[in-house]
Protein backbone atom coordinates (compact mmCIF):
# COMPACT_ATOMS: atom_id res chain seq x y z
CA UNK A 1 0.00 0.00 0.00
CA UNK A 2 1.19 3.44 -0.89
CA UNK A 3 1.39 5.52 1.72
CA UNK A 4 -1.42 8.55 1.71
CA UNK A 5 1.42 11.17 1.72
CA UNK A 6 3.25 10.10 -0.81
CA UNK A 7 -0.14 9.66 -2.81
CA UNK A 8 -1.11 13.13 -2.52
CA UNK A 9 2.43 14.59 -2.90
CA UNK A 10 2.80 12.82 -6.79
CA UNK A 11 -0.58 14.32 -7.90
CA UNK A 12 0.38 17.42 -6.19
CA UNK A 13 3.25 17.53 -8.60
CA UNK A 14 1.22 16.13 -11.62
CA UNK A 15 -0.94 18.65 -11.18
CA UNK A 16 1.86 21.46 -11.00
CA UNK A 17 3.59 20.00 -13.99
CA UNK A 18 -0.03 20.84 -16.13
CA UNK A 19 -0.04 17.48 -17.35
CA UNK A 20 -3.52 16.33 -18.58
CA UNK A 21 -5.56 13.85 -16.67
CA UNK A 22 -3.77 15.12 -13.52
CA UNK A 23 -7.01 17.44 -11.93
CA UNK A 24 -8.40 14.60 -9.31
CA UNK A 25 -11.65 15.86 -11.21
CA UNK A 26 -10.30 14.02 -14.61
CA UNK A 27 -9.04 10.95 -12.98
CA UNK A 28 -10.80 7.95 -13.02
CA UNK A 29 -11.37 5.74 -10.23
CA UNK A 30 -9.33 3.17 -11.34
CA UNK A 31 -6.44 3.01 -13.90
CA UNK A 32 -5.59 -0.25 -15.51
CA UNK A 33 -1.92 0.87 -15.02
CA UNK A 34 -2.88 0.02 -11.02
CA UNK A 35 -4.17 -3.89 -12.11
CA UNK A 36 -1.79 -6.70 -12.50
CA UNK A 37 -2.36 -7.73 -16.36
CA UNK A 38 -0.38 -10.91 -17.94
CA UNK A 39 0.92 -9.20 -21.61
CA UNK A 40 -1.28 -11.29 -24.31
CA UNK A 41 0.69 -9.17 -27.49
CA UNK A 42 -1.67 -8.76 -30.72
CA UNK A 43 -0.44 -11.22 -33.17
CA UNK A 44 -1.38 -13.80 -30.26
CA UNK A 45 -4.69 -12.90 -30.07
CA UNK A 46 -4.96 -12.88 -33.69
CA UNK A 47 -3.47 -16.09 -34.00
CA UNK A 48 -5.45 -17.86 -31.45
CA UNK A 49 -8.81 -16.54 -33.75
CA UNK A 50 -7.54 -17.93 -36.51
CA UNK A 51 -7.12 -21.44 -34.40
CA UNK A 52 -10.70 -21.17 -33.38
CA UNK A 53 -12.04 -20.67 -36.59
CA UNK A 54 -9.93 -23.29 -38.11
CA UNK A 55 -11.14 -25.43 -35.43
CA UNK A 56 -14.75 -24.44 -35.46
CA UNK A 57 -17.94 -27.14 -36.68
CA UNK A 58 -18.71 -25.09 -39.95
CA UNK A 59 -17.76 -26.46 -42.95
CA UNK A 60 -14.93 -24.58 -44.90
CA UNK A 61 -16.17 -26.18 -48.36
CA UNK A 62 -17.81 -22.42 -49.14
CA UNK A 63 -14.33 -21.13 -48.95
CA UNK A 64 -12.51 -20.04 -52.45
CA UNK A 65 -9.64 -18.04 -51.25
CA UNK A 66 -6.59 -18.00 -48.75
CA UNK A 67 -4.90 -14.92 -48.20
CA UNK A 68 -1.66 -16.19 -46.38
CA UNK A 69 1.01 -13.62 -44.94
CA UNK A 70 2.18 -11.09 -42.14
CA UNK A 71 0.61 -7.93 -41.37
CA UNK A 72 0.07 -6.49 -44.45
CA UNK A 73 -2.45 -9.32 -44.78
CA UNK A 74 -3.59 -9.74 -41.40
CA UNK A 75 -4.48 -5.64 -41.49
CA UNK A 76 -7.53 -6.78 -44.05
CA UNK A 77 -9.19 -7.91 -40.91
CA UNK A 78 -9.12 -4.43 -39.02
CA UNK A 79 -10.95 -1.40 -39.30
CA UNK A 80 -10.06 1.40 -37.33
CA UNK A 81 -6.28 1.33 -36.93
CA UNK A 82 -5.78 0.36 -33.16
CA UNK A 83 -2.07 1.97 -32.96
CA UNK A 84 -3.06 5.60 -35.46
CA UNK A 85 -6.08 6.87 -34.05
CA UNK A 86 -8.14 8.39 -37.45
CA UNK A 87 -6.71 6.38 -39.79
CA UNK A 88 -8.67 2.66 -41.40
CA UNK A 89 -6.89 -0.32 -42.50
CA UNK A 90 -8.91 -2.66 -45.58
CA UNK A 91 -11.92 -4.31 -43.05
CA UNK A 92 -14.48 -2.15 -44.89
CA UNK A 93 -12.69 -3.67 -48.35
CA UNK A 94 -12.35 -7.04 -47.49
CA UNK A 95 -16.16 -7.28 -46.20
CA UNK A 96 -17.61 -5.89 -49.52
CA UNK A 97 -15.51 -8.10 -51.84
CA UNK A 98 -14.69 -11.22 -49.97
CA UNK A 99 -17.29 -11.68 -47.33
CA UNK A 100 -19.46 -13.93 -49.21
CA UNK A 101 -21.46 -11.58 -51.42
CA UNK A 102 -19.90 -12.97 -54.02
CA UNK A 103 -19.77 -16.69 -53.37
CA UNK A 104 -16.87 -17.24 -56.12
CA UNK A 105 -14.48 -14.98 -54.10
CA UNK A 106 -15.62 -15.94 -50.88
CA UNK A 107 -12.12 -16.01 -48.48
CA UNK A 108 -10.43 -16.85 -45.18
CA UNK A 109 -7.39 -14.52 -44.13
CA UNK A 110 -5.09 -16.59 -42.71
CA UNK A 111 -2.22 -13.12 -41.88
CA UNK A 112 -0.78 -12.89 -38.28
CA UNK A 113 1.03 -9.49 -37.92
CA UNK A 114 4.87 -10.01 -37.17
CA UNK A 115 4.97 -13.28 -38.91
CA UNK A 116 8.06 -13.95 -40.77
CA UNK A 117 8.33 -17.14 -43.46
CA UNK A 118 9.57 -19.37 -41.03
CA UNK A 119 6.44 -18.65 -38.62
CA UNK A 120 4.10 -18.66 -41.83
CA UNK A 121 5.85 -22.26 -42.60
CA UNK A 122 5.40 -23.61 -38.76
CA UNK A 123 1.52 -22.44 -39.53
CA UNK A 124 0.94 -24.42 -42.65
CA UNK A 125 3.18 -27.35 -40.84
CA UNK A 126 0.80 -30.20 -40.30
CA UNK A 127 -0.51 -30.57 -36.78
CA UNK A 128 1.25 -34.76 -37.25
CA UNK A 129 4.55 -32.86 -37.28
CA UNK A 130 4.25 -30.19 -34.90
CA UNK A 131 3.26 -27.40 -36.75
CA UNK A 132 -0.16 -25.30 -36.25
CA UNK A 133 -1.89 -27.14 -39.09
CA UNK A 134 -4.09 -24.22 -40.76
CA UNK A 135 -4.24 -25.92 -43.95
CA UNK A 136 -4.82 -29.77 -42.47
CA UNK A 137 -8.53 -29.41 -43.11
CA UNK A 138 -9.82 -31.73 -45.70
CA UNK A 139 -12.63 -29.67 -46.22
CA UNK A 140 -11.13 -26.34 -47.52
CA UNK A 141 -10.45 -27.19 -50.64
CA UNK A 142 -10.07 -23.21 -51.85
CA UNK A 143 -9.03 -22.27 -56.24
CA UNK A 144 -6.47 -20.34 -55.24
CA UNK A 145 -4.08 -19.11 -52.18
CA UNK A 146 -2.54 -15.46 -52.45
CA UNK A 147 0.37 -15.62 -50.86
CA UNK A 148 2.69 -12.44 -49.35
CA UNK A 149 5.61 -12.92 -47.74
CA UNK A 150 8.99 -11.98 -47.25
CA UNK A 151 9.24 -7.92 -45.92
CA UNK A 152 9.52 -9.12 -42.23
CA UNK A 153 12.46 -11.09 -43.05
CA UNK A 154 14.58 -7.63 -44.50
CA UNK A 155 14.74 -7.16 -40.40
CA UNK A 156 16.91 -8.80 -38.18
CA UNK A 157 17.93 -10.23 -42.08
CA UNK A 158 20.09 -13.28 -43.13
CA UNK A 159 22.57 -12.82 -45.40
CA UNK A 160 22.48 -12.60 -48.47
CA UNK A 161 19.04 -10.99 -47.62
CA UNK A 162 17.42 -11.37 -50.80
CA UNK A 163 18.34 -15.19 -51.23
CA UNK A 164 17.24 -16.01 -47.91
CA UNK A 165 13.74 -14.21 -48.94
CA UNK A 166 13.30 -16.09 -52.14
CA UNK A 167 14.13 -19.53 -50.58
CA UNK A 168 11.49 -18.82 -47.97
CA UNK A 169 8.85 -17.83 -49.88
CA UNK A 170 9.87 -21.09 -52.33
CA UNK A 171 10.08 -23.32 -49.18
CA UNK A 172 6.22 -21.85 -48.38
CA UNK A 173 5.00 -22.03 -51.95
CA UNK A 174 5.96 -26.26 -51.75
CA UNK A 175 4.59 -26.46 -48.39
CA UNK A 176 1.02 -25.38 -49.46
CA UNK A 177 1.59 -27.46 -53.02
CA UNK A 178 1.95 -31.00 -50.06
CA UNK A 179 -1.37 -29.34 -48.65
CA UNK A 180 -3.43 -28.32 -51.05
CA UNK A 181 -2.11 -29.58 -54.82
CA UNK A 182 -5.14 -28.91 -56.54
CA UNK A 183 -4.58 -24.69 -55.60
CA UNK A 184 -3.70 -22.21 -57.72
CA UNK A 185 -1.04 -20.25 -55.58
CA UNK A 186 -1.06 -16.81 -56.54
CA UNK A 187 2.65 -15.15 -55.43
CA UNK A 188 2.33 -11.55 -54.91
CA UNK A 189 4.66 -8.75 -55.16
CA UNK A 190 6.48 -7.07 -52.04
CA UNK A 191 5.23 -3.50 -51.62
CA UNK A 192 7.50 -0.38 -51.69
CA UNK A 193 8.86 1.05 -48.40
CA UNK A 194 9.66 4.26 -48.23
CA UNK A 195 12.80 3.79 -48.22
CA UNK A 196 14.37 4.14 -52.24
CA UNK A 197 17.54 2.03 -51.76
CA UNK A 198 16.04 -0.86 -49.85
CA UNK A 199 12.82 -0.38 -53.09
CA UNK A 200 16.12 -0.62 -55.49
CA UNK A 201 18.42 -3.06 -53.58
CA UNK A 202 15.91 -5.63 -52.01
CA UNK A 203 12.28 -5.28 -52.74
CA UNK A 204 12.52 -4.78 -56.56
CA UNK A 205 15.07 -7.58 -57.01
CA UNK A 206 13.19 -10.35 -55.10
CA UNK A 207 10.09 -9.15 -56.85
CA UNK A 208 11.48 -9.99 -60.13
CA UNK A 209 13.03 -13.16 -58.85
CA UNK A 210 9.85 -14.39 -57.35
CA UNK A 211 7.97 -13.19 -61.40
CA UNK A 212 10.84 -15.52 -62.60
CA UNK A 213 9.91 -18.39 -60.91
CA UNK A 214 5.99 -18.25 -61.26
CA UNK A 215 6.86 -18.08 -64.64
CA UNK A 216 8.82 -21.28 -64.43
CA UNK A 217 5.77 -22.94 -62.14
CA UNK A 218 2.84 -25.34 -62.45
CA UNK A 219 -0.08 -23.64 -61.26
CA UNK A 220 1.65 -21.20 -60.24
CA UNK A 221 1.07 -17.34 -61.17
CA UNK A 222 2.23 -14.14 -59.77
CA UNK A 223 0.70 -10.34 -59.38
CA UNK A 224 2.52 -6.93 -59.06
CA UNK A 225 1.22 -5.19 -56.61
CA UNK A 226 4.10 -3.04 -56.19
CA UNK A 227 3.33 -0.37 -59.61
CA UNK A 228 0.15 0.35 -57.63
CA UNK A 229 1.85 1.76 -54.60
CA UNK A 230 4.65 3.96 -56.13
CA UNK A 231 3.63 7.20 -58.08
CA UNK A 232 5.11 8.04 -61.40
CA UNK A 233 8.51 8.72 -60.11
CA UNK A 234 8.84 5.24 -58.97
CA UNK A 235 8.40 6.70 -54.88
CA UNK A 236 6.17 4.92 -52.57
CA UNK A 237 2.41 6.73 -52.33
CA UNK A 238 2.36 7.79 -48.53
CA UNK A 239 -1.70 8.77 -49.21
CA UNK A 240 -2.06 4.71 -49.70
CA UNK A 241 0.12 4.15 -46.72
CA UNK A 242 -0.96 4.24 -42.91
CA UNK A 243 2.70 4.35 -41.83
CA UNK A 244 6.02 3.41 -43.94
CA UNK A 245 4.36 -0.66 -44.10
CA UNK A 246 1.00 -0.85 -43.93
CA UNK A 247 -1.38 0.02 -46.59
CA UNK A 248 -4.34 2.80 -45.33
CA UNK A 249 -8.04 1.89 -46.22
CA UNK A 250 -7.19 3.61 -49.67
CA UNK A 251 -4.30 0.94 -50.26
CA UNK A 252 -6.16 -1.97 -49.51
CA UNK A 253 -8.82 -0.67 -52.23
CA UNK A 254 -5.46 -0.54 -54.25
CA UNK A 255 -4.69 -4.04 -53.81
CA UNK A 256 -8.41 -5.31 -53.78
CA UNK A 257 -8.53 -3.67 -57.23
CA UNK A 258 -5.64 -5.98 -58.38
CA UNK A 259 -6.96 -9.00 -56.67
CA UNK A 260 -10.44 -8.44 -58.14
CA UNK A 261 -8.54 -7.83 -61.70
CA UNK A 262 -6.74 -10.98 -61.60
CA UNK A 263 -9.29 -13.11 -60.70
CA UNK A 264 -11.65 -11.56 -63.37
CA UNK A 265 -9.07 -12.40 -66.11
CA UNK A 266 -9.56 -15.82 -64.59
């Protein structure tokens, strides 16, 4: 127990130092900074959903799409952006276009933010072996999986960066091919950071690489995204951008546009 005197003399001070919140008037009655709270981080929660609905009774026959990646895919799932107050990540989008209205496009997003390839691979590991087992279900069955990967990996990197990248995303491509061989896995394009040299050193490289070798692949196809997000100097759009990463509502319509595109062209 703090002692009463000490109490008083810290909001004395708060209050002298102007901060806000620090009028007794304005503070609540109890802060959840007084609680003891075990740290659950975001990507678990998000993760353990995706368990759940993996896990639930429903069939997953109705499903046509996977979406498979890191945050930049996971971020379909939210609306309003829970770390920049104002700003809308592609909820809104993905609703409208792959909720169900259209039963041909109907999808499951299978992104956990933070997940690198090797995560992504433990994921589509089956369940017999260790892994998670998100694909193990005999019952989803989906056309095609859309698969982005690889950003995550340009931090904390292996050397040579770009190699390490391209044998990830291959090593994830051939684990979905074991799951689900009758898929059309769609590889799309890194997005531009706003950062020119890493565009011109990393991103653009592995994105032709990975072109190469749908090129080169069975069922295997690849979309640019990346000429969506840049502006006609080649620079990353910031107004399609929540931070330097993440796509804002208006860069999920971007990539929804593409998506939609490629599966009209069938």
């Amino acid at each position: 127990m703090i002692p009463r005197n000490l109490l008083l003399s810290a909001l004395a001070a708060l209050a002298a130092l102007g901060l806000p919140g620090s009028a007794a008037a304005q503070a609540p009655q109890h802060f959840v900074s007084e609680t003891p709270t075990a740290r659950v981080d975001y990507w678990q929660l998000r993760a353990a959903d995706i368990s759940r609905q993996l896990a639930a009774p429903e069939s997953l026959a109705p499903i046509r799409l996977v979406f498979v990646g890191d945050s930049i895919t996971d971020f379909w799932h939210l609306d309003a952006n829970p770390w920049f107050p104002g700003k809308f990540c592609g909820r809104a989008v993905w609703d409208e276009t792959f909720g169900g209205t259209n039963p041909a496009w109907r999808a499951i997003n299978l992104g956990v933010s933070g997940d690198r390839i090797e995560h992504v691979l433990h994921r589509l590991l089956p369940a017999a072996q260790g892994g998670e087992g998100w694909l193990d279900r005999a019952d989803l069955q989906p056309d095609r999986i859309f698969v982005l990967l690889g950003i995550n990996n340009s931090f904390d990197a292996e050397k040579p960066m770009a190699e390490s990248i391209i044998r990830g995303v291959t090593a994830t491509i051939a684990r979905i091919r074991e799951r689900k061989p009758a898929a059309q896995i769609v590889v799309q394009s890194l997005l531009p950071t706003d950062d020119p040299a890493k565009n011109r050193d990393l991103v653009l490289p592995v994105n032709a690489a990975l072109k190469a070798m749908a090129q080169q692949g069975a069922n295997l196809r690849y979309l640019d995204l990346y000429s969506g997000f840049v502006d006609d100097a080649g620079t990353q759009r910031r107004d399609l951008f929540n931070d330097s990463l993440h796509p804002s509502q208006a860069g999920y319509r971007v990539w929804r546009d593409r998506v939609a595109a490629f599966l009209r062209a069938g």
